[in-house]
ModelCIF file with pLDDT and N, C-alpha, C, O atoms, coordinates in Angstrom:
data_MODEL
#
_entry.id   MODEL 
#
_entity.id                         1 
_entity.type                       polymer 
_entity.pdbx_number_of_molecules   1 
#
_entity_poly.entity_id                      1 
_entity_poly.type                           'polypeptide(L)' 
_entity_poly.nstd_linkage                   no 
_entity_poly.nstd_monomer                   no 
_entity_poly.pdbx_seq_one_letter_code       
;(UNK)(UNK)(UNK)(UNK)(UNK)(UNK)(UNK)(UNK)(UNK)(UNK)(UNK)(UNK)(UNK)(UNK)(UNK)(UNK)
(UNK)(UNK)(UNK)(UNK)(UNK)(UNK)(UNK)(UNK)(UNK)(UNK)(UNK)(UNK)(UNK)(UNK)(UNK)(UNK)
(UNK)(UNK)(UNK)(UNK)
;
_entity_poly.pdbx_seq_one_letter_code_can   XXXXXXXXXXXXXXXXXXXXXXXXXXXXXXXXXXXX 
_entity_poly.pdbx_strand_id                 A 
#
loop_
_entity_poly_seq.entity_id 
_entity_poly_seq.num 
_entity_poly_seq.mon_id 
_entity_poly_seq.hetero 
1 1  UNK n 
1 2  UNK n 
1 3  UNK n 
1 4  UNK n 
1 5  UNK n 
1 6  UNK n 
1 7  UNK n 
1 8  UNK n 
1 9  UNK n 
1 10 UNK n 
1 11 UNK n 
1 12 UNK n 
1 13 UNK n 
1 14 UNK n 
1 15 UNK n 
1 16 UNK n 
1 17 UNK n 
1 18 UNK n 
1 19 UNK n 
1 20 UNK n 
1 21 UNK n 
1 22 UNK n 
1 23 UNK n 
1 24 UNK n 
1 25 UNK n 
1 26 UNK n 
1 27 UNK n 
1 28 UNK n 
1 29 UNK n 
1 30 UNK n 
1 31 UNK n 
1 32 UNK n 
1 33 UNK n 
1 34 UNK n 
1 35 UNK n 
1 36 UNK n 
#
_struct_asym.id          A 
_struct_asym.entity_id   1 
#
loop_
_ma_qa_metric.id 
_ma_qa_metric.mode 
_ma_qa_metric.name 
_ma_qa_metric.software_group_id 
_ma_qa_metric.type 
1 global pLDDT . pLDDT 
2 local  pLDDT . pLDDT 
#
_ma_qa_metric_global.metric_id      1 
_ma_qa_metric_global.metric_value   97.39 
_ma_qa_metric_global.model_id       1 
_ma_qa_metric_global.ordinal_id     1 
#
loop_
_ma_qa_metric_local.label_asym_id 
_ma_qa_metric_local.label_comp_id 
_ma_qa_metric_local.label_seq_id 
_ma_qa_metric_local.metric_id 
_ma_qa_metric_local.metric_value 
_ma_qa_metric_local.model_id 
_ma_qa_metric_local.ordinal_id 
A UNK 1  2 98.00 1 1  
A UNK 2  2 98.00 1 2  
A UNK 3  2 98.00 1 3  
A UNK 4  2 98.00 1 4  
A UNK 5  2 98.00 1 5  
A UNK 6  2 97.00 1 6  
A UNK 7  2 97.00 1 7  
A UNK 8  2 97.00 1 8  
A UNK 9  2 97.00 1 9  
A UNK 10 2 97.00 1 10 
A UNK 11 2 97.00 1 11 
A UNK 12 2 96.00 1 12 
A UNK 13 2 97.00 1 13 
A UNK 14 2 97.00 1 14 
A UNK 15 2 97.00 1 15 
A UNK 16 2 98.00 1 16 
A UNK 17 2 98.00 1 17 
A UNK 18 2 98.00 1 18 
A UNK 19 2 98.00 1 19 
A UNK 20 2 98.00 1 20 
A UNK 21 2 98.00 1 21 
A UNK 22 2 98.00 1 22 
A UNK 23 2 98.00 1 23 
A UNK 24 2 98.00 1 24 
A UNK 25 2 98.00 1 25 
A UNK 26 2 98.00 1 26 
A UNK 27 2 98.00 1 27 
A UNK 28 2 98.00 1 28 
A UNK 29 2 98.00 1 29 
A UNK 30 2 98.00 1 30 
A UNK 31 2 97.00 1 31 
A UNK 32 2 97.00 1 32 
A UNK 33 2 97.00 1 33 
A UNK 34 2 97.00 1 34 
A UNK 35 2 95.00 1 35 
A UNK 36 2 94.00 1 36 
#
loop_
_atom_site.group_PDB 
_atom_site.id 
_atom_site.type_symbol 
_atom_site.label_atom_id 
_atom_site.label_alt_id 
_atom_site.label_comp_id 
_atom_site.label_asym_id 
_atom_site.label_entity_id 
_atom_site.label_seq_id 
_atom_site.pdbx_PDB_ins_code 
_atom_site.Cartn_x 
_atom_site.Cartn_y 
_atom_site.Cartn_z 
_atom_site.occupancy 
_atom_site.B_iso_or_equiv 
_atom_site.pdbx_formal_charge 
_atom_site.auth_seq_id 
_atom_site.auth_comp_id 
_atom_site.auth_asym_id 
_atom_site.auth_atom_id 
_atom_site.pdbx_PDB_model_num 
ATOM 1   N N  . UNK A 1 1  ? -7.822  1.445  9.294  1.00 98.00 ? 1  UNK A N  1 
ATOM 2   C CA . UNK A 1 1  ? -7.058  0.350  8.706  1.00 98.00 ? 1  UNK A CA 1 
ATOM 3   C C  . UNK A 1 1  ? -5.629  0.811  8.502  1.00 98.00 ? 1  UNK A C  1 
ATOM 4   O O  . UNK A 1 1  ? -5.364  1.781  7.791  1.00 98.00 ? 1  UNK A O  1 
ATOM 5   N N  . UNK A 1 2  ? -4.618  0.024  9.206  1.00 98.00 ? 2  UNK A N  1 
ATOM 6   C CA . UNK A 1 2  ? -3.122  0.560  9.140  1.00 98.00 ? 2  UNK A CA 1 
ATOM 7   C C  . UNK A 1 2  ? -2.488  -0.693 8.344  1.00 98.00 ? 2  UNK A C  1 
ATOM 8   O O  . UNK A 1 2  ? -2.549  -1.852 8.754  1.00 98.00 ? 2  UNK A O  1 
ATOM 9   N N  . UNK A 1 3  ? -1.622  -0.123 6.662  1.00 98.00 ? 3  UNK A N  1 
ATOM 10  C CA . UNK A 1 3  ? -1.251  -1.376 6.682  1.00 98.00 ? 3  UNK A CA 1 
ATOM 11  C C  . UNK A 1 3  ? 0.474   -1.191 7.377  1.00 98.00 ? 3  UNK A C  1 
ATOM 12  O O  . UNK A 1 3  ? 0.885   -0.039 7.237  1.00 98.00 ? 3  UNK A O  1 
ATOM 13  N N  . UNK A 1 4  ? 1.423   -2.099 8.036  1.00 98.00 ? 4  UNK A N  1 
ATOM 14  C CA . UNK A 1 4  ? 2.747   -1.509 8.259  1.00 98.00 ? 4  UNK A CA 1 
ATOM 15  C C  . UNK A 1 4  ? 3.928   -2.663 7.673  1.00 98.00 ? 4  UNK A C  1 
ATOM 16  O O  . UNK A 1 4  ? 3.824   -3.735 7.076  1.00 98.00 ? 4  UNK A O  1 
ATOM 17  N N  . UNK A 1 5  ? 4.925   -1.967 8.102  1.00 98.00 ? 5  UNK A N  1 
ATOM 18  C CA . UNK A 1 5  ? 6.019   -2.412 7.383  1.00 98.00 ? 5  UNK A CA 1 
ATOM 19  C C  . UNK A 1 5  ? 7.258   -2.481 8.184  1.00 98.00 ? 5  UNK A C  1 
ATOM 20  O O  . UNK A 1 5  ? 7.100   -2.478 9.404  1.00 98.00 ? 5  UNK A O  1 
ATOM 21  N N  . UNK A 1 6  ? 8.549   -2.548 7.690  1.00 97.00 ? 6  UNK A N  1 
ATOM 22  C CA . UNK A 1 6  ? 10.002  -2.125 8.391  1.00 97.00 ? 6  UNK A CA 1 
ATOM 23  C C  . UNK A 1 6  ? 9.957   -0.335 7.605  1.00 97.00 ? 6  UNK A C  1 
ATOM 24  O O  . UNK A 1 6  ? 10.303  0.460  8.479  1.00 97.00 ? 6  UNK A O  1 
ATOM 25  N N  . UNK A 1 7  ? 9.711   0.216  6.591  1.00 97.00 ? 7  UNK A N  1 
ATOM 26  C CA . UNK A 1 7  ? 10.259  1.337  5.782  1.00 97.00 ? 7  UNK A CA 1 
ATOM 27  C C  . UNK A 1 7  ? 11.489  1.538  5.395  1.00 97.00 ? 7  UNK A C  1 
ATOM 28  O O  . UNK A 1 7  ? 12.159  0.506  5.408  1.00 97.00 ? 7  UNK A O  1 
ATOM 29  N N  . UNK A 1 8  ? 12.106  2.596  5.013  1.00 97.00 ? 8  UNK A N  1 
ATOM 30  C CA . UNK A 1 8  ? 13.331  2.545  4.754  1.00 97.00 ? 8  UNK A CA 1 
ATOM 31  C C  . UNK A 1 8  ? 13.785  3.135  3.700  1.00 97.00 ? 8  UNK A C  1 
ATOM 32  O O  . UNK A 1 8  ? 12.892  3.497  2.933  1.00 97.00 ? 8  UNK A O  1 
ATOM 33  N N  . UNK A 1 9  ? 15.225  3.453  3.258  1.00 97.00 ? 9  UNK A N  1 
ATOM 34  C CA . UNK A 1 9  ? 15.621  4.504  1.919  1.00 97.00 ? 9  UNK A CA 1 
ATOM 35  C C  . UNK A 1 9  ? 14.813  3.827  0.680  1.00 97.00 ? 9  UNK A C  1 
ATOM 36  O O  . UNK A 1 9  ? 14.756  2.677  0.245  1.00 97.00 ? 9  UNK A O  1 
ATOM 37  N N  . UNK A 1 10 ? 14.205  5.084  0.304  1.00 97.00 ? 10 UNK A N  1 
ATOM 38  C CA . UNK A 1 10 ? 13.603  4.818  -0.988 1.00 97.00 ? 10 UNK A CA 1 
ATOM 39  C C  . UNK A 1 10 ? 14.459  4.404  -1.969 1.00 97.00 ? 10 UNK A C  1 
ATOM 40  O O  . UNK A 1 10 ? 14.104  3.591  -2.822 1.00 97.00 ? 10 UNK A O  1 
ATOM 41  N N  . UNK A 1 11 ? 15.739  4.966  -1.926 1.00 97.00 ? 11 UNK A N  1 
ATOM 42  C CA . UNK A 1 11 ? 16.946  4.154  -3.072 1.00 97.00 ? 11 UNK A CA 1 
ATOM 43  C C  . UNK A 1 11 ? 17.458  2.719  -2.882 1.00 97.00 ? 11 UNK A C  1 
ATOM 44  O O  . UNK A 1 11 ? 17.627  1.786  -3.668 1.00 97.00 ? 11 UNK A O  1 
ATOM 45  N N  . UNK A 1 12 ? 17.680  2.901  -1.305 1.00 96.00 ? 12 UNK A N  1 
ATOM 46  C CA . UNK A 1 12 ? 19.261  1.679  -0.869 1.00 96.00 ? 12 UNK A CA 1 
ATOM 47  C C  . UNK A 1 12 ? 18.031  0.626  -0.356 1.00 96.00 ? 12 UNK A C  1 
ATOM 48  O O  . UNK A 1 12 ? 18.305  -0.528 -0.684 1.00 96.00 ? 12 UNK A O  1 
ATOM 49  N N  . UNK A 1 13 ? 16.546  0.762  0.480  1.00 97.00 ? 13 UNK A N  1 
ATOM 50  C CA . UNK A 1 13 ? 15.513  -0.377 0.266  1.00 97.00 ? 13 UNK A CA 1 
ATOM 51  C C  . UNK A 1 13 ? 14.672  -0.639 -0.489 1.00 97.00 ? 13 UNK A C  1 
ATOM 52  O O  . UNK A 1 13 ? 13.707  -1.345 -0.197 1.00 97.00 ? 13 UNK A O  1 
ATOM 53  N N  . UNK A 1 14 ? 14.937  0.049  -1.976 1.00 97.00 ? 14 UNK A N  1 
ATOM 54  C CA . UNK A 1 14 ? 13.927  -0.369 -2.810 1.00 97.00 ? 14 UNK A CA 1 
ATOM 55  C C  . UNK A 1 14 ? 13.778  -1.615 -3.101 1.00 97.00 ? 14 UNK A C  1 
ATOM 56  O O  . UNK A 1 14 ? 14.746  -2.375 -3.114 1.00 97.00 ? 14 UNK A O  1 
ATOM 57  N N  . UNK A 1 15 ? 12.252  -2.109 -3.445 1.00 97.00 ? 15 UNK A N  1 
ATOM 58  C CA . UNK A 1 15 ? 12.031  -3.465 -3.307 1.00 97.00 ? 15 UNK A CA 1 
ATOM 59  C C  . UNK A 1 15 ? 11.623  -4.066 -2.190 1.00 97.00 ? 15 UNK A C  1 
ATOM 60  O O  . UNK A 1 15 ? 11.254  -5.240 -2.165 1.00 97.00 ? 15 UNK A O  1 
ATOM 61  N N  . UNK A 1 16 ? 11.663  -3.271 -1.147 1.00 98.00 ? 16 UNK A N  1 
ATOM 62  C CA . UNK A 1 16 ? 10.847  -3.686 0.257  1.00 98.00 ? 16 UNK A CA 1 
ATOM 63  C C  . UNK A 1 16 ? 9.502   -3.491 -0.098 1.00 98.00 ? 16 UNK A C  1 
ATOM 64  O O  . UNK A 1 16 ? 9.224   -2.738 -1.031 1.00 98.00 ? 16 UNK A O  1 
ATOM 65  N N  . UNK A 1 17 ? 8.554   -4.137 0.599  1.00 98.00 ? 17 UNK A N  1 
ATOM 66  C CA . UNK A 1 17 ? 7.347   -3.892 0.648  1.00 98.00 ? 17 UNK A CA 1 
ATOM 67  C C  . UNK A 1 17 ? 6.935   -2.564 1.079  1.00 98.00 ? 17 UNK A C  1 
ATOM 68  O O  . UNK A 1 17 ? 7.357   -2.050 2.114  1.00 98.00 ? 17 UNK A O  1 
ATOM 69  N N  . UNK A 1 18 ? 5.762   -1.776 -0.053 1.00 98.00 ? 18 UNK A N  1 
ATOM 70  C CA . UNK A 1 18 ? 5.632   -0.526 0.979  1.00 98.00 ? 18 UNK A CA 1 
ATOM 71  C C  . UNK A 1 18 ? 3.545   -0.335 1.219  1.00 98.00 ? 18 UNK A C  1 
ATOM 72  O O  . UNK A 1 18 ? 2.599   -0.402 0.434  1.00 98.00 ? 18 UNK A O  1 
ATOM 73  N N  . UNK A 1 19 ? 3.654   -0.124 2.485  1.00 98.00 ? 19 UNK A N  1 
ATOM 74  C CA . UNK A 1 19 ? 2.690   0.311  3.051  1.00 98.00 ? 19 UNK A CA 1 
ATOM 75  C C  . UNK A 1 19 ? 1.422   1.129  2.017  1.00 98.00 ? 19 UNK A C  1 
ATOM 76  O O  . UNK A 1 19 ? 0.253   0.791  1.835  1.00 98.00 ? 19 UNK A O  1 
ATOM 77  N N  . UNK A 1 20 ? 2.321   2.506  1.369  1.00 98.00 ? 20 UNK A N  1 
ATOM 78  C CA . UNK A 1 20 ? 1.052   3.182  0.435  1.00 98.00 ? 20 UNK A CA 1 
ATOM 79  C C  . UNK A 1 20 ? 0.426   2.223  -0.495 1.00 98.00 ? 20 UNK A C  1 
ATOM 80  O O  . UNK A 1 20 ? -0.763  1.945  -0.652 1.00 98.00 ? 20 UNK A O  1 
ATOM 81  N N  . UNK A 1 21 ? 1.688   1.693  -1.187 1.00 98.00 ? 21 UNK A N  1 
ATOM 82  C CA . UNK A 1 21 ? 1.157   1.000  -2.542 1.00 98.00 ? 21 UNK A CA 1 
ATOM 83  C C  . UNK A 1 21 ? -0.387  -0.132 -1.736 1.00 98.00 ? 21 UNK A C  1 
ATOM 84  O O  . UNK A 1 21 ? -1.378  -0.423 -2.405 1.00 98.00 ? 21 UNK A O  1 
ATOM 85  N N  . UNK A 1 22 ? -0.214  -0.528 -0.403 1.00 98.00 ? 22 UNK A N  1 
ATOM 86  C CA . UNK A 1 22 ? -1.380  -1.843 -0.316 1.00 98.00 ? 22 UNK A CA 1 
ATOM 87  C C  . UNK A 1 22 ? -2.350  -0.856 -0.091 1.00 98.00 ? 22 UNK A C  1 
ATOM 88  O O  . UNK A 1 22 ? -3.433  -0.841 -0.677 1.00 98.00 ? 22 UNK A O  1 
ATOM 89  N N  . UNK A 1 23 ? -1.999  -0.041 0.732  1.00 98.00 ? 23 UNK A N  1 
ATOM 90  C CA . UNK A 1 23 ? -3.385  1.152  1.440  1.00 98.00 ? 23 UNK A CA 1 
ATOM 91  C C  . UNK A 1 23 ? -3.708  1.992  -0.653 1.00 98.00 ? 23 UNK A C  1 
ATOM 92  O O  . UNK A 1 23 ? -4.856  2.334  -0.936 1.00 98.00 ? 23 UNK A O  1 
ATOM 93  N N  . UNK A 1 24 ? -2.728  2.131  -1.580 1.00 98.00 ? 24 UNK A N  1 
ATOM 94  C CA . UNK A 1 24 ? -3.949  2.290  -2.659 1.00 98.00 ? 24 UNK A CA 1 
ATOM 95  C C  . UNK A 1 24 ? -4.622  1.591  -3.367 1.00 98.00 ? 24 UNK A C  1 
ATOM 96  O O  . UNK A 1 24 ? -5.613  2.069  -3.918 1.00 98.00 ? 24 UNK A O  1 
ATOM 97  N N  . UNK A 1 25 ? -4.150  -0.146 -3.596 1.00 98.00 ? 25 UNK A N  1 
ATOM 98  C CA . UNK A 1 25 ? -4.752  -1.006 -3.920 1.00 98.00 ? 25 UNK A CA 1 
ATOM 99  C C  . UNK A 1 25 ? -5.939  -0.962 -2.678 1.00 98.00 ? 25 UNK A C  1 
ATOM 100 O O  . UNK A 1 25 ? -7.009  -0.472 -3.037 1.00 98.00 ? 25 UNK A O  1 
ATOM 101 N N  . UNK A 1 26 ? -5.873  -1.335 -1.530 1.00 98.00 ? 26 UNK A N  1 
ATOM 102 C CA . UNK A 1 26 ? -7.042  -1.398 -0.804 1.00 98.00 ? 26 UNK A CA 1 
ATOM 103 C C  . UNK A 1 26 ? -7.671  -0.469 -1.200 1.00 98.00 ? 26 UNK A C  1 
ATOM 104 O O  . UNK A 1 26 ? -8.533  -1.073 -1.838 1.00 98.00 ? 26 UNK A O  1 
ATOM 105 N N  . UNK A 1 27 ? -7.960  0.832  -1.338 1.00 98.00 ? 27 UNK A N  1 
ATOM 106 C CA . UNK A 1 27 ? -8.918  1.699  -1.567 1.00 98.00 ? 27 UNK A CA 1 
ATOM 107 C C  . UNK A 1 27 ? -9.253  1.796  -2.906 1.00 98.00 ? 27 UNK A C  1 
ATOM 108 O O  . UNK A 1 27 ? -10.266 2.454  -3.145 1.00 98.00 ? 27 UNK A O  1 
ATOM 109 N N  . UNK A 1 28 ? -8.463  1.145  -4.151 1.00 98.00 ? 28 UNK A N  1 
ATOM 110 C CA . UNK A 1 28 ? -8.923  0.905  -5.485 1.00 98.00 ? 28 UNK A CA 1 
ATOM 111 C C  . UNK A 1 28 ? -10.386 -0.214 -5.164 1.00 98.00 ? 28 UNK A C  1 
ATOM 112 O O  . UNK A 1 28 ? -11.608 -0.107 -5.258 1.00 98.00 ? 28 UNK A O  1 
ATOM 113 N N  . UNK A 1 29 ? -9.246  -1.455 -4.681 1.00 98.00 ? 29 UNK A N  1 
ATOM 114 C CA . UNK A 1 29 ? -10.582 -2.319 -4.605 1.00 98.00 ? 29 UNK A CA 1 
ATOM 115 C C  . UNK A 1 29 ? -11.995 -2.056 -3.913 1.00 98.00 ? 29 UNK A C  1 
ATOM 116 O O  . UNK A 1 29 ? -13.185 -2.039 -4.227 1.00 98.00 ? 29 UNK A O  1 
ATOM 117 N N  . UNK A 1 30 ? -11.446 -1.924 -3.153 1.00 98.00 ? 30 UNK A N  1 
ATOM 118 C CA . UNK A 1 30 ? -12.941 -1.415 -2.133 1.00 98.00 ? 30 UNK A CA 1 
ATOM 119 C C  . UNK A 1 30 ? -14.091 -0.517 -2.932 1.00 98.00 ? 30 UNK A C  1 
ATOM 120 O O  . UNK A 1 30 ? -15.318 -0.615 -2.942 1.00 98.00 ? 30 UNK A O  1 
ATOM 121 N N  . UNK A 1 31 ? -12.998 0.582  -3.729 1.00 97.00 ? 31 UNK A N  1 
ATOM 122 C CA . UNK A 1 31 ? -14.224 1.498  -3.791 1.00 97.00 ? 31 UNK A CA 1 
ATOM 123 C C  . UNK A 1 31 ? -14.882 0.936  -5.426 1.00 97.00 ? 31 UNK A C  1 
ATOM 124 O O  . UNK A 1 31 ? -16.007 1.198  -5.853 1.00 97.00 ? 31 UNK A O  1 
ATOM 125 N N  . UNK A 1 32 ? -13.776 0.083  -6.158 1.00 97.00 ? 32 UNK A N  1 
ATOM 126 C CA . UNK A 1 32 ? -14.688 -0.315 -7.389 1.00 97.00 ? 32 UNK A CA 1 
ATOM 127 C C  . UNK A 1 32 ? -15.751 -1.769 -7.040 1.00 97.00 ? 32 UNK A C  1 
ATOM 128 O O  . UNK A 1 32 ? -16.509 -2.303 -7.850 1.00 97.00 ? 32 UNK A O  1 
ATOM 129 N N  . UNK A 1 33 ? -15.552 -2.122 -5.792 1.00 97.00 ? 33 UNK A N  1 
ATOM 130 C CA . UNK A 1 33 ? -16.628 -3.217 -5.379 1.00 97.00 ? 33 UNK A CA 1 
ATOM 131 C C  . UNK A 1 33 ? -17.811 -2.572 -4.621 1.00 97.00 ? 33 UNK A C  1 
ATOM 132 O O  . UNK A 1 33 ? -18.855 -3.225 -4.627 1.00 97.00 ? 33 UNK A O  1 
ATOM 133 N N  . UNK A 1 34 ? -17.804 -1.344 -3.944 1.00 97.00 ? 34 UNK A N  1 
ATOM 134 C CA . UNK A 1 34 ? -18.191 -0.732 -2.760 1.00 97.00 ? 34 UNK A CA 1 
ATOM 135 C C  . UNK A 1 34 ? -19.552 0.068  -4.325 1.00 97.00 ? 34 UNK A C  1 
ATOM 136 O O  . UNK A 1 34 ? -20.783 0.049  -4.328 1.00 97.00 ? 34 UNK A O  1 
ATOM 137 N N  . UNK A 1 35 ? -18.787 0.517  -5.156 1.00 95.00 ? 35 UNK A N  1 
ATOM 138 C CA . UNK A 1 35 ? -19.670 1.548  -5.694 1.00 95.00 ? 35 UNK A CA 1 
ATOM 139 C C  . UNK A 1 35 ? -20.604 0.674  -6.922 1.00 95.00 ? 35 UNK A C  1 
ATOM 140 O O  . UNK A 1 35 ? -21.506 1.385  -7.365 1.00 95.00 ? 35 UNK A O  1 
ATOM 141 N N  . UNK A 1 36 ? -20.553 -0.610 -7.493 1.00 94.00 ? 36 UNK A N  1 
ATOM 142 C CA . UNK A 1 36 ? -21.283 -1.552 -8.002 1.00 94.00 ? 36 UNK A CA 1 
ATOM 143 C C  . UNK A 1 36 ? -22.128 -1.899 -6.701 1.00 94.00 ? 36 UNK A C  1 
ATOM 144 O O  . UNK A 1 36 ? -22.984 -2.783 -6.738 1.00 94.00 ? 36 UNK A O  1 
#
């Protein structure tokens, strides 16, 4: 599962969407639905 993006300066594009933050929500959710 790839999530992607444009990326970019962590200072001058902050506020872009970023890739880790969905890939750790995805693996929050998953694993607190996955392990109930």
């Amino acid at each position: 599962i790839s999530f992607n993006g444009t990326g970019g300066h962590s200072s001058y594009n902050f506020g872009f969407a970023n890739p880790h933050n969905a890939l750790g929500r995805a693996i929050h959710y998953w694993s607190a639905a996955a392990d109930s």
